[in-house]
N, C-alpha and C. Protein backbone atom coordinates (compact mmCIF):
# COMPACT_ATOMS: atom_id res chain seq x y z
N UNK A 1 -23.22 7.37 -14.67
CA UNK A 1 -23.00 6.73 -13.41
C UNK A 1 -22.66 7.76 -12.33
N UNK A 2 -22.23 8.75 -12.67
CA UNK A 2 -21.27 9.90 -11.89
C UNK A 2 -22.45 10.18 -11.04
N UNK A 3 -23.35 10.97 -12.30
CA UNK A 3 -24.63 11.57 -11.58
C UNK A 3 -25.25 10.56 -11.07
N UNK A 4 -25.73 9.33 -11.01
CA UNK A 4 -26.89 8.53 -10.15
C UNK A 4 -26.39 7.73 -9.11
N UNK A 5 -24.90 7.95 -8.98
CA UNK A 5 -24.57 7.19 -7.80
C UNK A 5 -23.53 8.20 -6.46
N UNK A 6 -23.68 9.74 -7.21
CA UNK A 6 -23.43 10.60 -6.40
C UNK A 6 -21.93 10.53 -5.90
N UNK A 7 -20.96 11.76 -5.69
CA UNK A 7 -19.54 11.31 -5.40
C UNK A 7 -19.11 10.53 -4.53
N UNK A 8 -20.58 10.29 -3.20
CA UNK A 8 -19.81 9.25 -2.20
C UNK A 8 -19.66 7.37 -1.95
N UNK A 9 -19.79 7.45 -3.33
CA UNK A 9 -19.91 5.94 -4.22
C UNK A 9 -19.28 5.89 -4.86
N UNK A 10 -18.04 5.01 -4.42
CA UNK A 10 -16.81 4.80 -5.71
C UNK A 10 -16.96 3.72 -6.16
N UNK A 11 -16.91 3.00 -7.33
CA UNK A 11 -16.93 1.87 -7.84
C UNK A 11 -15.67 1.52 -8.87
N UNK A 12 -15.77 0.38 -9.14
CA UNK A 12 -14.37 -0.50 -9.70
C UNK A 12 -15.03 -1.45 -10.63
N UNK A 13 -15.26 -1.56 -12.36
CA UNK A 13 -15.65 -2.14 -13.23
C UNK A 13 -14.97 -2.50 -13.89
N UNK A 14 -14.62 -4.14 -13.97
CA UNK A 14 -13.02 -4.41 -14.71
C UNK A 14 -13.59 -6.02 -15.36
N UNK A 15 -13.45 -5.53 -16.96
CA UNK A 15 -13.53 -6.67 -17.75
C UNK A 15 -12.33 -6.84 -18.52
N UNK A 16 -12.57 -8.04 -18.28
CA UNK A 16 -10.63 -9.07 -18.93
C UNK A 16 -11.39 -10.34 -19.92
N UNK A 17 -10.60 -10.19 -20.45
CA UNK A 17 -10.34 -11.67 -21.04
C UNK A 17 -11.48 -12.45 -22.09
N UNK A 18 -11.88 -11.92 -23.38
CA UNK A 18 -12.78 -11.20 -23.74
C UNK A 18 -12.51 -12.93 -24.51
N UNK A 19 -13.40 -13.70 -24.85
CA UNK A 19 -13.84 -14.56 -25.82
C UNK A 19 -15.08 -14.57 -26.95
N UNK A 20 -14.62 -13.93 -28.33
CA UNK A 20 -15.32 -13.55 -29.25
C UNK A 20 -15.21 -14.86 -30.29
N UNK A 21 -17.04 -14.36 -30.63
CA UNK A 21 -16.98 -15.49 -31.73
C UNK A 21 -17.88 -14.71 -32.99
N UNK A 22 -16.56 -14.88 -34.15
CA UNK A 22 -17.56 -13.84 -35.50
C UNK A 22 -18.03 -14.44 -36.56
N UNK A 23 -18.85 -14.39 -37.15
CA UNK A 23 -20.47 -14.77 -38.00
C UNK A 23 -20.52 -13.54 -38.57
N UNK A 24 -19.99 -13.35 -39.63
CA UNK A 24 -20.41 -12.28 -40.39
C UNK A 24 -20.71 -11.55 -39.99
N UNK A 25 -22.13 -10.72 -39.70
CA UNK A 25 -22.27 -9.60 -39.36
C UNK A 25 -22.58 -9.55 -38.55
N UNK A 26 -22.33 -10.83 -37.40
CA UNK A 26 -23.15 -10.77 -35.98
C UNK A 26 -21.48 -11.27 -35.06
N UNK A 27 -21.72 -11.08 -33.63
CA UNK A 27 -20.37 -12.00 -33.12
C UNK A 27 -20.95 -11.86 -31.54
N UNK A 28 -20.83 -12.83 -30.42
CA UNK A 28 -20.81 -12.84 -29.56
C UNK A 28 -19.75 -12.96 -28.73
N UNK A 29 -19.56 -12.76 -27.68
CA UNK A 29 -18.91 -12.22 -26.65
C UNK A 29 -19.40 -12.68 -25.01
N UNK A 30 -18.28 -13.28 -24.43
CA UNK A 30 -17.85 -14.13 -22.70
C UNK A 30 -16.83 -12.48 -22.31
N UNK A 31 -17.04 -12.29 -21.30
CA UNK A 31 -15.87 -11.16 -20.99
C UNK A 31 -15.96 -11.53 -19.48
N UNK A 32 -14.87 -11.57 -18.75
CA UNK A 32 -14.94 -11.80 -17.05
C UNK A 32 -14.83 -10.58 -16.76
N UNK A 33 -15.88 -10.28 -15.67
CA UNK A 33 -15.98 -9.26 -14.46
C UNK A 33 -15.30 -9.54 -13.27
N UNK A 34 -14.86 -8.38 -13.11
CA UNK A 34 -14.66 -8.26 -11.39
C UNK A 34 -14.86 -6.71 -11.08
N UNK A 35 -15.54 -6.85 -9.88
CA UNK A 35 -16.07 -5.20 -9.67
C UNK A 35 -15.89 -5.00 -8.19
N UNK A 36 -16.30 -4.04 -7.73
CA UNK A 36 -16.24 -3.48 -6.51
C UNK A 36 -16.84 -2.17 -5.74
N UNK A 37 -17.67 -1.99 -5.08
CA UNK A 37 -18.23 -0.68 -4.78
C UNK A 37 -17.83 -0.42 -3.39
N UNK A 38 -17.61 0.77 -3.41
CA UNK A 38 -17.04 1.16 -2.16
C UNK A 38 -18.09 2.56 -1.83
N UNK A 39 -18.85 2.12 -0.49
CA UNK A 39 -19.51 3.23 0.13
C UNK A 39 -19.61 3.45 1.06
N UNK A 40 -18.40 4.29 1.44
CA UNK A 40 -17.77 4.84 2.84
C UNK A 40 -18.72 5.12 3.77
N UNK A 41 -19.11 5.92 3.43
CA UNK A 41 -20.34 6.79 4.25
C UNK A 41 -21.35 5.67 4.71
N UNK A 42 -21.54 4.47 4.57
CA UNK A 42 -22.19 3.70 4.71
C UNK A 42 -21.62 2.65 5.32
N UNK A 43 -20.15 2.36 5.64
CA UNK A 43 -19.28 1.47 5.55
C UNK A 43 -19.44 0.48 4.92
N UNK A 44 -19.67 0.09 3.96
CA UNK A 44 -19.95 -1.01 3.19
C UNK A 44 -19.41 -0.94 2.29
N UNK A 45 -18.62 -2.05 1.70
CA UNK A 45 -18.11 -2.46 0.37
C UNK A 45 -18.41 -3.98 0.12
N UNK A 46 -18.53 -3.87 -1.36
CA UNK A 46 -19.25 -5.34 -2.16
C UNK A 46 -18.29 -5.88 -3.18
N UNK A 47 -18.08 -6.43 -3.12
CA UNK A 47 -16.81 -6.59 -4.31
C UNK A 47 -17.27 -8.25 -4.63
N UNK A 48 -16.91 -8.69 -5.97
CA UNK A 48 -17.75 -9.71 -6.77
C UNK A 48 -16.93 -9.63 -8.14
N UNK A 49 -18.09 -10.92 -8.61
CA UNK A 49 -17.15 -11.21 -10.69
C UNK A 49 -18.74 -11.96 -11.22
N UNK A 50 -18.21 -11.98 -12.41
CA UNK A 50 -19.62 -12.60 -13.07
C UNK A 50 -18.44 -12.62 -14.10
N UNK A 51 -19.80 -13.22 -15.42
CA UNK A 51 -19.39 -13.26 -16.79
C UNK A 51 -20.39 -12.63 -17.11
N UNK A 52 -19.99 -11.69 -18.67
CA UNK A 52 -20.76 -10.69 -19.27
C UNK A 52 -20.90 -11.76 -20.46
N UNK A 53 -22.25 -11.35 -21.22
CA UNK A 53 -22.62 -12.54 -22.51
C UNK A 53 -22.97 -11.28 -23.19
N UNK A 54 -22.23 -10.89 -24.19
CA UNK A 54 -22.71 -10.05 -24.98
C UNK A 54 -23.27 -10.51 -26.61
N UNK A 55 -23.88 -9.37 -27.60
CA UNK A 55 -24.07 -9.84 -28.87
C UNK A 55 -24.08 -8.92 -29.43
N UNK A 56 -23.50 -8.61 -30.43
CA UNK A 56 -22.76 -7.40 -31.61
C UNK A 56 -23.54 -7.50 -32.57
N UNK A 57 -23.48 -6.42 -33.70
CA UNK A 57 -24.23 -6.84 -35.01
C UNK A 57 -23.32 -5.37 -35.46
N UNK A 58 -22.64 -5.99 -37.03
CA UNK A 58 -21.97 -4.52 -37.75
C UNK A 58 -23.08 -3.99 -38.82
N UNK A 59 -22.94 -2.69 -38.59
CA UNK A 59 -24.00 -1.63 -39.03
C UNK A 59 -23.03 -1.07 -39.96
N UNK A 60 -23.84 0.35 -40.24
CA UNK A 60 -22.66 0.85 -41.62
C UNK A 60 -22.10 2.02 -40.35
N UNK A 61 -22.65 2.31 -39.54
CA UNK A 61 -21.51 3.04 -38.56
C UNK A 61 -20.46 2.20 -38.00
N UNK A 62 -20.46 1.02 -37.87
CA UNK A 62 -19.63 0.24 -36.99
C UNK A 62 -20.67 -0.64 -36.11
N UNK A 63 -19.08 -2.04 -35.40
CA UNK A 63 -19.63 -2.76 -35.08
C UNK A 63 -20.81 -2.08 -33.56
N UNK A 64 -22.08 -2.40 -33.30
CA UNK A 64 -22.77 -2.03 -31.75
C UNK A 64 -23.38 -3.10 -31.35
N UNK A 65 -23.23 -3.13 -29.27
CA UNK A 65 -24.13 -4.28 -28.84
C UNK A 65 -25.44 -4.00 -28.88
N UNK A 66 -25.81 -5.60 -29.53
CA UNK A 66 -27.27 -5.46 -29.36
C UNK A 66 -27.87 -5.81 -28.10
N UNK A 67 -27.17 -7.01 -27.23
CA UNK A 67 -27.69 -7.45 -26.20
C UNK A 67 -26.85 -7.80 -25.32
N UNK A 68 -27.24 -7.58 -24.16
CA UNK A 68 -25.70 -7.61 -22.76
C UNK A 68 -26.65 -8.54 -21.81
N UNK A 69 -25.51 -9.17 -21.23
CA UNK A 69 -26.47 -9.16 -20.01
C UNK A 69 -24.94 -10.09 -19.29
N UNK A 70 -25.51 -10.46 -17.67
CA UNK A 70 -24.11 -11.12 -17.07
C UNK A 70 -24.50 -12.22 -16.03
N UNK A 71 -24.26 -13.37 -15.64
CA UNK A 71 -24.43 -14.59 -14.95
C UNK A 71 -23.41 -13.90 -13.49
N UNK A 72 -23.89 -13.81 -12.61
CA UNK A 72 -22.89 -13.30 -11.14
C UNK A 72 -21.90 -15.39 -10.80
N UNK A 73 -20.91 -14.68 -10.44
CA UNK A 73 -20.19 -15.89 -10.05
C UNK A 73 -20.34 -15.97 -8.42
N UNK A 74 -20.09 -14.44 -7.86
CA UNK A 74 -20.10 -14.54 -6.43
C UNK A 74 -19.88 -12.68 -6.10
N UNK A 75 -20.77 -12.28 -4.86
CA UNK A 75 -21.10 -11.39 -4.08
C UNK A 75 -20.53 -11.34 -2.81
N UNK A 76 -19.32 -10.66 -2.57
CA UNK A 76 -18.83 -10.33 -1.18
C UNK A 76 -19.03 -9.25 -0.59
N UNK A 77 -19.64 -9.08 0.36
CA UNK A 77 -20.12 -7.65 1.28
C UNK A 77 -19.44 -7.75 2.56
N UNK A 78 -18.95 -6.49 3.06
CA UNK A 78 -18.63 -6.26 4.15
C UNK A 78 -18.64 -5.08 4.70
N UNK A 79 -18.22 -4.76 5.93
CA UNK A 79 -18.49 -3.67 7.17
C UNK A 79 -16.73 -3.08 7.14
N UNK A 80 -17.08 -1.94 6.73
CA UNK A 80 -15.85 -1.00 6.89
C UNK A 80 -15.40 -1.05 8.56
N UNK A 81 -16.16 -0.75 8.90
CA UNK A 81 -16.02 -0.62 10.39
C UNK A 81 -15.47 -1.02 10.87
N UNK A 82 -14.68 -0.42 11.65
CA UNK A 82 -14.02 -1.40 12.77
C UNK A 82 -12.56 -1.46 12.10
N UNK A 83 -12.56 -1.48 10.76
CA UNK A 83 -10.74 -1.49 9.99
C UNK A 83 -10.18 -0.66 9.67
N UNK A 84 -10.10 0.54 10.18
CA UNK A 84 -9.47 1.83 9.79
C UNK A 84 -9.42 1.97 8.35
N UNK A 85 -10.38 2.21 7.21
CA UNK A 85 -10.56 1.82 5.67
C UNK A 85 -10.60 3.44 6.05
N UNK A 86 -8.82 3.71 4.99
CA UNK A 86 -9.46 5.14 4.69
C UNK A 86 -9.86 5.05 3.21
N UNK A 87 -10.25 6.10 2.30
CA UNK A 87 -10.44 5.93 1.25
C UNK A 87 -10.21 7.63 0.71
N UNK A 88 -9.40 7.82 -0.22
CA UNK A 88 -8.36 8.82 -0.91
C UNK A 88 -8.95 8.88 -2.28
N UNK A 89 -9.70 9.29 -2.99
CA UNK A 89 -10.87 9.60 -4.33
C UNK A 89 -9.25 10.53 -5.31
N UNK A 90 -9.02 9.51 -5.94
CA UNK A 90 -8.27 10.40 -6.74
C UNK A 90 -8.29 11.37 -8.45
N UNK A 91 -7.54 11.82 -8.77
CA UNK A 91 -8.44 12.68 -9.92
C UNK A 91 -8.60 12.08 -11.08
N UNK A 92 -8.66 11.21 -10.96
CA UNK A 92 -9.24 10.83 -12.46
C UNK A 92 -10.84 10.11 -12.08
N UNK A 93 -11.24 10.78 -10.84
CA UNK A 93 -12.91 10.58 -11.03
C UNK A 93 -13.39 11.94 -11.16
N UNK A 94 -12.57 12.74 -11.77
CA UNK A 94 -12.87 14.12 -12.10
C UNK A 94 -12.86 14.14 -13.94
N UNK A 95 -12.35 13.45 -14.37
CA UNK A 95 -11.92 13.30 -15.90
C UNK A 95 -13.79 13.13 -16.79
């Protein structure tokens, strides 16, 4: 993500509240989103939630998803402009 969205694109990816269901060697997965992109240089920020629908399958390495995908609940965009939005990049987008 670092590299394809370049340092002047900060983003915010936050899943909570994870509802799993297990089947032997398979299990699916509800997880709530809420996210946020912030692109100064552009004044624009988007901030939004969905639900993530995932599907697992255990291998002999461990459990991996086989299939992701996410339903959007809602898309908020707006104009920096005009609100004195500073924005302070701190170091752990260096990690």
């Amino acid at each position: 993500m670092r590299t394809s969205l370049g340092p002047e694109i900060i983003t915010e990816h936050r899943v909570t509240h994870p509802e799993i269901t297990l089947d032997g060697d398979e299990a699916s997965a509800t997880w709530y989103l809420q996210d946020r992109v912030i692109a100064g240089g552009f004044n624009f920020m988007l901030i939004g939630a969905a639900f993530y629908h995932d599907r697992y399958r255990r291998t002999s390495d461990g459990w991996k998803i086989c299939a992701t995908g996410y339903d959007r609940t809602y898309d908020a965009t707006m104009s920096l402009e005009g609100l004195n939005f500073k924005l302070k990049p701190g170091r752990a987008l260096n990690i």
